[in-house]
C-alpha atoms as a PDB file:
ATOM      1  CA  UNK A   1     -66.949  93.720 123.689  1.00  0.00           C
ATOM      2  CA  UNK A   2     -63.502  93.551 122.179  1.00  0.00           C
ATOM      3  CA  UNK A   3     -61.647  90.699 123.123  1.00  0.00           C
ATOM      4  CA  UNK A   4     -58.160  91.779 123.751  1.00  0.00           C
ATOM      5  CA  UNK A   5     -56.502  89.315 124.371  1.00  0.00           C
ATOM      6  CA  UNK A   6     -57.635  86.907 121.131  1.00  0.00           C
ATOM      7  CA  UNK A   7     -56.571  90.138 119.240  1.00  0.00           C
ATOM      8  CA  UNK A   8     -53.121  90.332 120.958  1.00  0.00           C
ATOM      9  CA  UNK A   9     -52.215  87.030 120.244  1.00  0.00           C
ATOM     10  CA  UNK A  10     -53.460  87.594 116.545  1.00  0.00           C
ATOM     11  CA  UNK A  11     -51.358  90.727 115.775  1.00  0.00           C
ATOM     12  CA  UNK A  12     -48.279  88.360 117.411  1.00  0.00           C
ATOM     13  CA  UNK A  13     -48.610  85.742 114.773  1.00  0.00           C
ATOM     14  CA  UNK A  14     -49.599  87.971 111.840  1.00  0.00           C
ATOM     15  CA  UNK A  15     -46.396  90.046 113.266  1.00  0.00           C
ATOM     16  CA  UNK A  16     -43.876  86.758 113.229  1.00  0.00           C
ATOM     17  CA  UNK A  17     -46.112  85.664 110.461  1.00  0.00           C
ATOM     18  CA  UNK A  18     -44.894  88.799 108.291  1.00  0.00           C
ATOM     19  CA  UNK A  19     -41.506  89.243 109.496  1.00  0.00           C
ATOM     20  CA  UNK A  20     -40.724  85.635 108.030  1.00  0.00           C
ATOM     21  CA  UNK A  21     -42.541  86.516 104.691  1.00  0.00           C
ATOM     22  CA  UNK A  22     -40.573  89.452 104.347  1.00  0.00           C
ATOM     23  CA  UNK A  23     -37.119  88.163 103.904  1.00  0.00           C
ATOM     24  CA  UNK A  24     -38.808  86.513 100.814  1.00  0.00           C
ATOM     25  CA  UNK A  25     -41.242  88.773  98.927  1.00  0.00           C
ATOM     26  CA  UNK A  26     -40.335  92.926  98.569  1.00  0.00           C
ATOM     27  CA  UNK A  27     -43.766  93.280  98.486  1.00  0.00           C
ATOM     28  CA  UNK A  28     -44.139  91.386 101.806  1.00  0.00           C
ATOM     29  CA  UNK A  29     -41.246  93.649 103.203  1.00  0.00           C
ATOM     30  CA  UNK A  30     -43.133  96.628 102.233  1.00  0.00           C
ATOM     31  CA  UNK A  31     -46.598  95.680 103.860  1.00  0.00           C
ATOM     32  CA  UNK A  32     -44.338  95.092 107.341  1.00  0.00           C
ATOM     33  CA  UNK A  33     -43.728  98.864 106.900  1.00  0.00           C
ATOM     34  CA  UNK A  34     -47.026  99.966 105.777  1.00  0.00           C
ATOM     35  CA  UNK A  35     -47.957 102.098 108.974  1.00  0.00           C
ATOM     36  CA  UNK A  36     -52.019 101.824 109.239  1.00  0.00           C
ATOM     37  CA  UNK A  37     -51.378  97.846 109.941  1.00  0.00           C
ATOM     38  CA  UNK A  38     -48.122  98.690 112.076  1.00  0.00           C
ATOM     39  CA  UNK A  39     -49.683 100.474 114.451  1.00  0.00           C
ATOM     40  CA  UNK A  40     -52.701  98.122 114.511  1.00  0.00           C
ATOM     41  CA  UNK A  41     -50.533  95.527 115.402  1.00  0.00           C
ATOM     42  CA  UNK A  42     -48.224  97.580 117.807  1.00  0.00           C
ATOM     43  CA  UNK A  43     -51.794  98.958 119.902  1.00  0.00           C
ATOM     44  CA  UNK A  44     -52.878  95.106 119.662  1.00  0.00           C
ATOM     45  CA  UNK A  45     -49.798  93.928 121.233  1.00  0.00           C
ATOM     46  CA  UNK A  46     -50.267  96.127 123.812  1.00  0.00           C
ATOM     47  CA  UNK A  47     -54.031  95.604 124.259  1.00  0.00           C
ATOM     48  CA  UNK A  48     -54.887  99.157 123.768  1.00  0.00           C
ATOM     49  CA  UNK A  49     -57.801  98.716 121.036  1.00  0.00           C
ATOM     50  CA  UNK A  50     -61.266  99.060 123.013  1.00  0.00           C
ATOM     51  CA  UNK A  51     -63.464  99.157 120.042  1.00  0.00           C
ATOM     52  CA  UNK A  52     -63.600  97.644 116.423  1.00  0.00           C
ATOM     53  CA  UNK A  53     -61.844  99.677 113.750  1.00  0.00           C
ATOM     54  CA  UNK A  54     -60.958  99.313 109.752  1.00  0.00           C
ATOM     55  CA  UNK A  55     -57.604  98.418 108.735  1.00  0.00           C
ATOM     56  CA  UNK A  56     -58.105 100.842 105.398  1.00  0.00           C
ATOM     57  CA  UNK A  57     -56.249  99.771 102.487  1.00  0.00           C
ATOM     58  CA  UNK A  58     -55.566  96.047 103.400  1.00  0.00           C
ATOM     59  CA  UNK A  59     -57.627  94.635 100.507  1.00  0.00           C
ATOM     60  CA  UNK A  60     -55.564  96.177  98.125  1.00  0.00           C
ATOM     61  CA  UNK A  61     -52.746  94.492  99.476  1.00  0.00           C
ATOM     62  CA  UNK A  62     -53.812  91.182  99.384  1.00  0.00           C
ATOM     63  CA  UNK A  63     -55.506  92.073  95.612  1.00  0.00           C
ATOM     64  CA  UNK A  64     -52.365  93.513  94.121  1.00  0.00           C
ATOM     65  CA  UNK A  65     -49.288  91.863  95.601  1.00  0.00           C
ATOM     66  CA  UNK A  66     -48.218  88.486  95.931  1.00  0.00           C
ATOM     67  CA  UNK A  67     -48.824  88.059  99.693  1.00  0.00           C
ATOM     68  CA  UNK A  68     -51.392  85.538  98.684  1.00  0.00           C
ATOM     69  CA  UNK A  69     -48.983  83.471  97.470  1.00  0.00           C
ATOM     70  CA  UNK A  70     -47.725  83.188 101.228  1.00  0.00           C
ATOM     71  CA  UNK A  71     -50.703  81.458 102.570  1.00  0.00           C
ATOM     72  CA  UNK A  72     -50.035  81.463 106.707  1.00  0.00           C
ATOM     73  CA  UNK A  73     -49.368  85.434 106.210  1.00  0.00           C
ATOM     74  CA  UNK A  74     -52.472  85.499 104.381  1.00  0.00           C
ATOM     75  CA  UNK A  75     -54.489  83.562 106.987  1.00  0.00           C
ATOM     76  CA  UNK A  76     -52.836  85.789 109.295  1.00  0.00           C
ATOM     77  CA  UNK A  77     -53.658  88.654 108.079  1.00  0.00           C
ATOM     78  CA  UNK A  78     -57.463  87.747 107.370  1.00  0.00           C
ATOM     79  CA  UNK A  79     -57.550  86.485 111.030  1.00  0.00           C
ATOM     80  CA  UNK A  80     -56.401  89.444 112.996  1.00  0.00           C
ATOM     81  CA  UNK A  81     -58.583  92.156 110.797  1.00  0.00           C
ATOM     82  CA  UNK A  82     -61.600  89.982 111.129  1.00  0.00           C
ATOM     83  CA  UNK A  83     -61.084  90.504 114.927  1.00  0.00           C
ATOM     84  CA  UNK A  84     -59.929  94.092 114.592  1.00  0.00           C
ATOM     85  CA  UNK A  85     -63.262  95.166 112.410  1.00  0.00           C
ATOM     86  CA  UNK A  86     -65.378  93.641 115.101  1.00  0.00           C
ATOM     87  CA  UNK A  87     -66.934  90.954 113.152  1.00  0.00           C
ATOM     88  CA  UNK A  88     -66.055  88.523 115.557  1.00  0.00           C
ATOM     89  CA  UNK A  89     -68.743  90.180 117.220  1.00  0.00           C
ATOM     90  CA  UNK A  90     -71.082  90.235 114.667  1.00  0.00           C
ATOM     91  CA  UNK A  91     -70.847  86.676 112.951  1.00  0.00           C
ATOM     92  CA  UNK A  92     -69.522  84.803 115.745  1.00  0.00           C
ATOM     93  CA  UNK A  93     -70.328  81.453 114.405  1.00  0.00           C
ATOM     94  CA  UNK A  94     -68.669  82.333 111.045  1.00  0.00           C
ATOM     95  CA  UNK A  95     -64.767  81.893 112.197  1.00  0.00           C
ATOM     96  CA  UNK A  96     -63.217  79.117 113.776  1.00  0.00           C
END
């Protein structure tokens, strides 16, 4: 079962997380407008995700952009998609 509320307060701190970042890195400021994770976040927020889903196209973000270099947004990030794919569910031992 999806935990909502875990994943709500997830998407908040990747959100604030992000928001900070982007005043520093373009490429930051573009992920914050890159709509598959906006709406992730914005149905998180609101609790409205029921069931595990991708968050397609996030690796190449962290591969090819410098948001690695902004390591709480990158924690962040890894955080609420490991909840959003569900493997929270499937390794629960695995994350903290």
């Amino acid at each position: 079962m999806m935990d909502k509320e875990r994943l709500r307060d997830l998407a908040v701190v990747l959100d604030k997380e992000m928001r900070g970042a982007a005043e520093k890195s373009h490429e930051v400021a573009k992920l914050a407008e890159y709509q598959p994770l906006v709406k992730a976040i914005g149905r998180a927020k609101r609790m409205e995700i029921d069931t595990p889903e991708e968050l397609p196209g996030i690796s190449w973000w962290l591969s090819e952009t410098d948001i690695r270099s902004f390591k709480n947004l990158e924690l962040a990030i890894s955080n609420f998609r490991w909840f959003l794919e569900g493997l929270d569910q499937i390794f629960p031992d695995a994350q903290g």
